[in-house]
Protein backbone atom coordinates (compact mmCIF):
# COMPACT_ATOMS: atom_id res chain seq x y z
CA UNK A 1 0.32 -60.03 -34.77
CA UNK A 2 1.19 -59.67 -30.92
CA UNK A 3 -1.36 -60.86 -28.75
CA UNK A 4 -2.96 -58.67 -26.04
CA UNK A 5 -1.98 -60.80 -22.46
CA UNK A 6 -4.60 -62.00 -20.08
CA UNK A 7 -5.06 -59.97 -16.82
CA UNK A 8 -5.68 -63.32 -15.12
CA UNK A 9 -5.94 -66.97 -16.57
CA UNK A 10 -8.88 -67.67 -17.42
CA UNK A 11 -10.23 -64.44 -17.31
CA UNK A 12 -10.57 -61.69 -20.12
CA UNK A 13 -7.91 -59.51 -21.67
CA UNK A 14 -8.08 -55.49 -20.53
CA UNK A 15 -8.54 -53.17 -23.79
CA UNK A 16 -5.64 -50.99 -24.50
CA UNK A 17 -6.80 -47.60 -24.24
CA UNK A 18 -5.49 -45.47 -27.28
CA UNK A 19 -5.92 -42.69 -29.45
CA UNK A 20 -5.05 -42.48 -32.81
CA UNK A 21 -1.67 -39.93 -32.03
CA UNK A 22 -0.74 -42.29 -29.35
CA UNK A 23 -0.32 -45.41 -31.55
CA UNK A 24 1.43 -43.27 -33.95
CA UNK A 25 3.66 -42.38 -31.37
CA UNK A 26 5.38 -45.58 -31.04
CA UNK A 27 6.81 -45.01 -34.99
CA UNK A 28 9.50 -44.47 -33.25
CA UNK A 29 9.56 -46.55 -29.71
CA UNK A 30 12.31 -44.59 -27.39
CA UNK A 31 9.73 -41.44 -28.15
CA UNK A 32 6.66 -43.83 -27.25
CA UNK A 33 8.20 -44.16 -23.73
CA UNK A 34 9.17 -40.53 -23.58
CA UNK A 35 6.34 -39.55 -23.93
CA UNK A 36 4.05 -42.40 -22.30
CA UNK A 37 5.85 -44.00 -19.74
CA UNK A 38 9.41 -42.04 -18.05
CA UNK A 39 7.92 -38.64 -19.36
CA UNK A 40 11.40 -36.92 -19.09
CA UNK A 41 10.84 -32.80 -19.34
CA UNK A 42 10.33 -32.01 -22.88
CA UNK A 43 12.83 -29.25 -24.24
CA UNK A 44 11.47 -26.08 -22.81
CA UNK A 45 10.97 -22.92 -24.92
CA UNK A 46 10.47 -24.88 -27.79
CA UNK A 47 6.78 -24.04 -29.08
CA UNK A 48 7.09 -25.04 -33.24
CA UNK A 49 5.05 -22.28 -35.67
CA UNK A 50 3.87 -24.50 -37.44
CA UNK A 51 1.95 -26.34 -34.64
CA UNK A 52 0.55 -22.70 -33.67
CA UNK A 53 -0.90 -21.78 -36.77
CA UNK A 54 -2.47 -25.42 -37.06
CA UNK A 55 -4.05 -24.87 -33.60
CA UNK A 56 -5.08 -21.37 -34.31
CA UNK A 57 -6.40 -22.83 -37.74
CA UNK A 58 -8.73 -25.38 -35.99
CA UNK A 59 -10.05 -23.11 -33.31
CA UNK A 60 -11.17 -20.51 -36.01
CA UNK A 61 -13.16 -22.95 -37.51
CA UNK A 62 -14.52 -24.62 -34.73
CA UNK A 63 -15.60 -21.69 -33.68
CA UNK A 64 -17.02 -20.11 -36.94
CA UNK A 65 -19.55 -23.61 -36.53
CA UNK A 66 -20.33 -21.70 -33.56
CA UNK A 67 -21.24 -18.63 -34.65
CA UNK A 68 -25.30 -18.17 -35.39
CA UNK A 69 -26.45 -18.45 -39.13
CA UNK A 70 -26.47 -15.05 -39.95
CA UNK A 71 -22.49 -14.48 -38.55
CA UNK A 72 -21.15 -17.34 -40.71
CA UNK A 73 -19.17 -15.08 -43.37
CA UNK A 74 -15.79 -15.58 -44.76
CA UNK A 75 -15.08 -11.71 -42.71
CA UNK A 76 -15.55 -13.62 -39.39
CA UNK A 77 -13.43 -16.76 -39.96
CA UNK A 78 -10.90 -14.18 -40.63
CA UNK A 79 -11.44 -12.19 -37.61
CA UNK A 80 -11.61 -15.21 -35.51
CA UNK A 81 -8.23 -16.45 -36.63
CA UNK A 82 -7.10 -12.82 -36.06
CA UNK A 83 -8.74 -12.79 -31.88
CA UNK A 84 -6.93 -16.70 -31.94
CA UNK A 85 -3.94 -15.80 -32.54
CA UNK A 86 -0.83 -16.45 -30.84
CA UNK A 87 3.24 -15.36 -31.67
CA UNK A 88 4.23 -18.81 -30.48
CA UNK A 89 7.11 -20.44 -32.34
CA UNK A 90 7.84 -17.38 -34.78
CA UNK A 91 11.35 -15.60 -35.57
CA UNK A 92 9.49 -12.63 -34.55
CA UNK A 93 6.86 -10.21 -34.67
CA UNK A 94 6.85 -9.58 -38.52
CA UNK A 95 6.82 -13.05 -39.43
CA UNK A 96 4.26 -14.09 -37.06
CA UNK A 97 1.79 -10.74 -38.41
CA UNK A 98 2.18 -12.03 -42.28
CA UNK A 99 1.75 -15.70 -41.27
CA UNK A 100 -1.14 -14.57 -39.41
CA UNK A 101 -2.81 -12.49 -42.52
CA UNK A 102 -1.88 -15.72 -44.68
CA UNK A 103 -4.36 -17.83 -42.27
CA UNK A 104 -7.00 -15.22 -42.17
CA UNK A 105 -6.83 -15.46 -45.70
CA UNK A 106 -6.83 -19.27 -45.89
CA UNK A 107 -9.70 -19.64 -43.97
CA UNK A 108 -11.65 -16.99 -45.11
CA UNK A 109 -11.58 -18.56 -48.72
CA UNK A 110 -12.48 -21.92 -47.32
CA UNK A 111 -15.80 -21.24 -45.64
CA UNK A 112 -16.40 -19.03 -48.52
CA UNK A 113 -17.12 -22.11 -50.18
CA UNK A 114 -19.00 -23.71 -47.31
CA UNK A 115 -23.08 -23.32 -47.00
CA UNK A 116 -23.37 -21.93 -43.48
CA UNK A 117 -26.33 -23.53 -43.11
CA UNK A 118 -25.41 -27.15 -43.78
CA UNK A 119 -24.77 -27.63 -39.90
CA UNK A 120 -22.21 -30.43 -39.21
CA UNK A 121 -23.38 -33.16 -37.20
CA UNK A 122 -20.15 -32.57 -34.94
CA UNK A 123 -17.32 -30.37 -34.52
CA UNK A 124 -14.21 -31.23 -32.24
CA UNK A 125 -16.54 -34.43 -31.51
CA UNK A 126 -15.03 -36.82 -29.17
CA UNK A 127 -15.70 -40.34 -30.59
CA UNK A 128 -15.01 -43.73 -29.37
CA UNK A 129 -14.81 -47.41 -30.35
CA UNK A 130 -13.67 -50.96 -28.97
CA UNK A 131 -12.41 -53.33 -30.67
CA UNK A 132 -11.84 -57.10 -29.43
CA UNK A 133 -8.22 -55.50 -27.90
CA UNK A 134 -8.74 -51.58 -27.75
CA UNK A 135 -11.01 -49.26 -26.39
CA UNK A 136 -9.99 -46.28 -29.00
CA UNK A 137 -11.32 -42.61 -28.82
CA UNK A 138 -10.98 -39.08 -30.28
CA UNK A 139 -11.61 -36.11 -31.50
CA UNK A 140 -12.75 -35.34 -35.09
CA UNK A 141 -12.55 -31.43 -36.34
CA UNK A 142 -15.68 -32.12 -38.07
CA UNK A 143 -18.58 -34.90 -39.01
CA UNK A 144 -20.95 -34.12 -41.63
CA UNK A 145 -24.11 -36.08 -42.51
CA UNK A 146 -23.46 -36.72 -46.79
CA UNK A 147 -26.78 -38.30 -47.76
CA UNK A 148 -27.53 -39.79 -44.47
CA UNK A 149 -24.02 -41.29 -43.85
CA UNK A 150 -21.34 -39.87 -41.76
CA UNK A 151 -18.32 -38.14 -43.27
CA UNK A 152 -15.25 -38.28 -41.62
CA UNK A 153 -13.47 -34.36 -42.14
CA UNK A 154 -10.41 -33.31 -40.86
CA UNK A 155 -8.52 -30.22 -41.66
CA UNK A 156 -4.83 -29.71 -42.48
CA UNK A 157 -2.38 -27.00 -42.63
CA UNK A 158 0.78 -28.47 -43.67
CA UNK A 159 2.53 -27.59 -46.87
CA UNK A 160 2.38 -30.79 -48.17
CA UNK A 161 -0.57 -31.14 -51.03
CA UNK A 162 -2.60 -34.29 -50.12
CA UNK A 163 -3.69 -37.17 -52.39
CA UNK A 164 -6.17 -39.54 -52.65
CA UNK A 165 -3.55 -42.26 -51.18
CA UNK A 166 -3.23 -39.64 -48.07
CA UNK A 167 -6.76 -40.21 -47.02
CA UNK A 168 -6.78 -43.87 -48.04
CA UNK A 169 -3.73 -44.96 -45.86
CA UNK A 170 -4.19 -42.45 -42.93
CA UNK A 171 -4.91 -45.05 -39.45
CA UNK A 172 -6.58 -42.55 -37.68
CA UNK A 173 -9.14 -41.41 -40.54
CA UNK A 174 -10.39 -44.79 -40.61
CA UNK A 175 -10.37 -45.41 -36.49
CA UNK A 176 -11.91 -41.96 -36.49
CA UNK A 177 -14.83 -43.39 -38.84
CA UNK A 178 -14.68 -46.71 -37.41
CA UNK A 179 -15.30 -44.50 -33.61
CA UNK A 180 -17.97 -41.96 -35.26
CA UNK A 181 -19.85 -44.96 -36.47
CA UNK A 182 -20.09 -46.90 -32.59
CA UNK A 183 -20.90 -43.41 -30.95
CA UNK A 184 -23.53 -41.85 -33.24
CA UNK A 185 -24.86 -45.46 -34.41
CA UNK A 186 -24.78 -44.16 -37.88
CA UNK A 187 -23.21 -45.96 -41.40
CA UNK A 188 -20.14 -43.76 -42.64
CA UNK A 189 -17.04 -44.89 -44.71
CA UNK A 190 -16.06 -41.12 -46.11
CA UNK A 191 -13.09 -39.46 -45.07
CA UNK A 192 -11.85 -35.88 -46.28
CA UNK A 193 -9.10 -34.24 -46.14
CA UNK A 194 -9.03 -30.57 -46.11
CA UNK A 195 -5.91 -28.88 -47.07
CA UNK A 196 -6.53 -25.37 -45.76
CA UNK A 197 -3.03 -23.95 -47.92
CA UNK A 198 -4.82 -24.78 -51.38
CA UNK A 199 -8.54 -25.42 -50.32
CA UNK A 200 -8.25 -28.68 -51.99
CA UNK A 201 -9.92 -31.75 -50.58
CA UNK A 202 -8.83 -35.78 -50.50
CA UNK A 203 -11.24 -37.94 -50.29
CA UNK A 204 -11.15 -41.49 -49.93
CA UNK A 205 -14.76 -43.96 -49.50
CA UNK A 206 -13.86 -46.81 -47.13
CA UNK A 207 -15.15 -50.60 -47.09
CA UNK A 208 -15.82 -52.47 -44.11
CA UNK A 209 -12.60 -54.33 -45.35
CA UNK A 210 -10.73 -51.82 -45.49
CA UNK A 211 -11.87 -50.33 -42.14
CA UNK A 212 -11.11 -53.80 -40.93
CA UNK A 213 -7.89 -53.90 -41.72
CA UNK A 214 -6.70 -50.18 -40.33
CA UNK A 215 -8.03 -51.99 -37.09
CA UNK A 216 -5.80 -55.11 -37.67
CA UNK A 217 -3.34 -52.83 -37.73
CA UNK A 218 -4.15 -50.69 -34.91
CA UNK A 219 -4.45 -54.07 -32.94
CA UNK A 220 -1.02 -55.31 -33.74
CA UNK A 221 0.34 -52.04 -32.85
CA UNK A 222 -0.76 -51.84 -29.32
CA UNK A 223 -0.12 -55.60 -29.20
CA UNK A 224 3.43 -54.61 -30.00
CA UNK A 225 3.56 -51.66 -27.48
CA UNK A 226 1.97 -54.21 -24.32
CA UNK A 227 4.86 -56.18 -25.31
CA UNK A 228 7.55 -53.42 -24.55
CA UNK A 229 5.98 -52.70 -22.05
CA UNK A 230 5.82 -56.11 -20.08
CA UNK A 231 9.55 -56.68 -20.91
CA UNK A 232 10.52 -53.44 -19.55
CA UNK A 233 8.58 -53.89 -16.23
CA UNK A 234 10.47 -57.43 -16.44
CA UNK A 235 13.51 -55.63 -16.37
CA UNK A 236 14.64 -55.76 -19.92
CA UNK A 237 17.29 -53.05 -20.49
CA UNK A 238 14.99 -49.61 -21.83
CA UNK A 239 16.95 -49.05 -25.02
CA UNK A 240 16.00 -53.06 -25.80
CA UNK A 241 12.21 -52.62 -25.13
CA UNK A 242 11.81 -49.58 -26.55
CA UNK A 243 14.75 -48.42 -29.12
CA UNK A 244 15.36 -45.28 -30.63
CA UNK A 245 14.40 -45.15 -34.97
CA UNK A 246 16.71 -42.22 -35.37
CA UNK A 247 15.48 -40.04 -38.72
CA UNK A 248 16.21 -36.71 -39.99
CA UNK A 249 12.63 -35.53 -38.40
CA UNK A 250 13.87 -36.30 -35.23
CA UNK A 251 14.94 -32.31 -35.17
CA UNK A 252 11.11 -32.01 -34.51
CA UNK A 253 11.27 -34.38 -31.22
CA UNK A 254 10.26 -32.44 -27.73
CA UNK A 255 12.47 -35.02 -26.37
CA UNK A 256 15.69 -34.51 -28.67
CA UNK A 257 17.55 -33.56 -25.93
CA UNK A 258 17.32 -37.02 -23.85
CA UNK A 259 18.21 -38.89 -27.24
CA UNK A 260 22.19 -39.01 -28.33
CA UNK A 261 21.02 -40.77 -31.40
CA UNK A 262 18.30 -38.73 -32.48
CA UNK A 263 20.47 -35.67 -31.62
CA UNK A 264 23.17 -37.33 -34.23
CA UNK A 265 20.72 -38.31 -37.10
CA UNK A 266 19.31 -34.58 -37.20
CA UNK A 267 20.46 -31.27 -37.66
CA UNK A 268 19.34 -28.12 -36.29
CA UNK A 269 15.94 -26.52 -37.06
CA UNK A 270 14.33 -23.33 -36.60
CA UNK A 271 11.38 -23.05 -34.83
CA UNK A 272 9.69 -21.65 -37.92
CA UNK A 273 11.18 -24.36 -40.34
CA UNK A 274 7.70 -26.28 -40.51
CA UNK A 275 5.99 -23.00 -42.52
CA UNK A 276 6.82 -23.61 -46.10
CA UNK A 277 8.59 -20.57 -46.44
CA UNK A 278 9.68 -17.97 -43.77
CA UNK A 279 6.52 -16.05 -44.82
């Protein structure tokens, strides 16, 4: 594990601010400093559906949480994902009008199966957490109280089913529970994960162990990132410090365009070619 450096001798190490997207940003280094540190212009024009209908997703149920008691039906989650929606990202308007009926439809069967009055203890809470290194924050689509303990929920939309090993190995579940747990001073080791595309959940009960050792994790990450980033203030040649992990999923980079190898390790995709089908 990298060691977080000293501001001054003798006196104690700055925290390395984080979130859980921005440690899994440096998966692949060169898009860590894109993104981070030179921020080049991302590729313009280039709004993915799948993020969309994600986004539109997450509002509609944030906002359903919203809505008084009585409004809480399956009709309104519907109609809010209807008022949400956007055309971003889609071939055009056709497929964006049955993609937007299929997430009515999606969440309208998933609070069906909700009790509207089970209020959460949080939705979209920002949470936060330090660490002996990081100072690590948030935000959790939902916390619900599960016999007096916090449960970590958060909601996908992917086409991908999720497993049990899903929730068990996702980082920023567990800094997410870890956070929850500092800000509301409550115990909590649950985490969910709601697939919205087959209204199945994944759930996974964390130990302090394992909690422990997301963090140990987390800590060698950003360990590994202060690094970098020292030796490229140093002068250390950019591509050294930071090198590209070129992958097929680099077609989904914003910053594709500013990376020759990325470019080469990935084809072409469509801006709809996250949807699991054209719809």
């Amino acid at each position: 594990m990298t060691v977080l450096p000293e501001a001054l001798p003798g006196m104690p190490r700055s925290l390395f601010s984080c979130t859980p997207s921005r440690l899994a940003g440096f998966d692949c280094p060169r898009r860590y400093r894109f993104t981070y540190l030179d921020r080049p212009p991302p590729m313009r024009g280039r709004a993915w559906a799948h993020n969309t209908l994600g986004a539109v997703v997450h509002l509609a149920l944030a906002r359903w949480w919203a809505l008084p008691l009585p409004q809480r039906t399956p009709a309104a989650g519907e109609a809010l994902v209807v008022e949400s929606w956007q055309d971003d990202g889609f071939r055009d308007p056709d497929q964006s009008g049955r993609w937007r009926s299929i997430a009515a439809a999606w969440v309208g069967h998933y609070v069906r199966g909700l009790d509207p009055a089970r209020q959460p203890i949080g939705v979209e809470r920002t949470v936060s957490a330090t660490t002996d290194t990081l100072a690590i924050s948030g935000r959790v689509d939902r916390l619900d109280d599960c016999e007096g303990a916090l449960t970590v929920v958060d909601y996908k939309t992917g086409p991908h089913v999720l497993s049990v090993e899903d929730a068990r190995d996702s980082q920023a579940l567990a800094l997410y529970a870890v956070a929850a747990r500092r800000t509301l001073r409550r115990d909590g080791h649950r985490v969910e994960l709601h697939h919205l595309p087959t209204g199945t959940v994944a759930a996974f009960e964390h130990t302090d162990e394992s909690l422990a050792r997301h963090i140990s994790r987390a800590e060698a990450t950003a360990g590994d990132i202060v690094s970098a980033t020292d030796a490229l203030k140093s002068g250390a040649d950019p591509d050294d410090a930071f090198p590209p992990r070129p992958a097929r999923s680099c077609a989904w980079c914003d910053f594709r365009a500013h990376c020759p190898e990325g470019s080469a390790a990935s084809g072409e995709f469509q801006q709809w070619a996250g949807l699991d089908s054209d719809g």
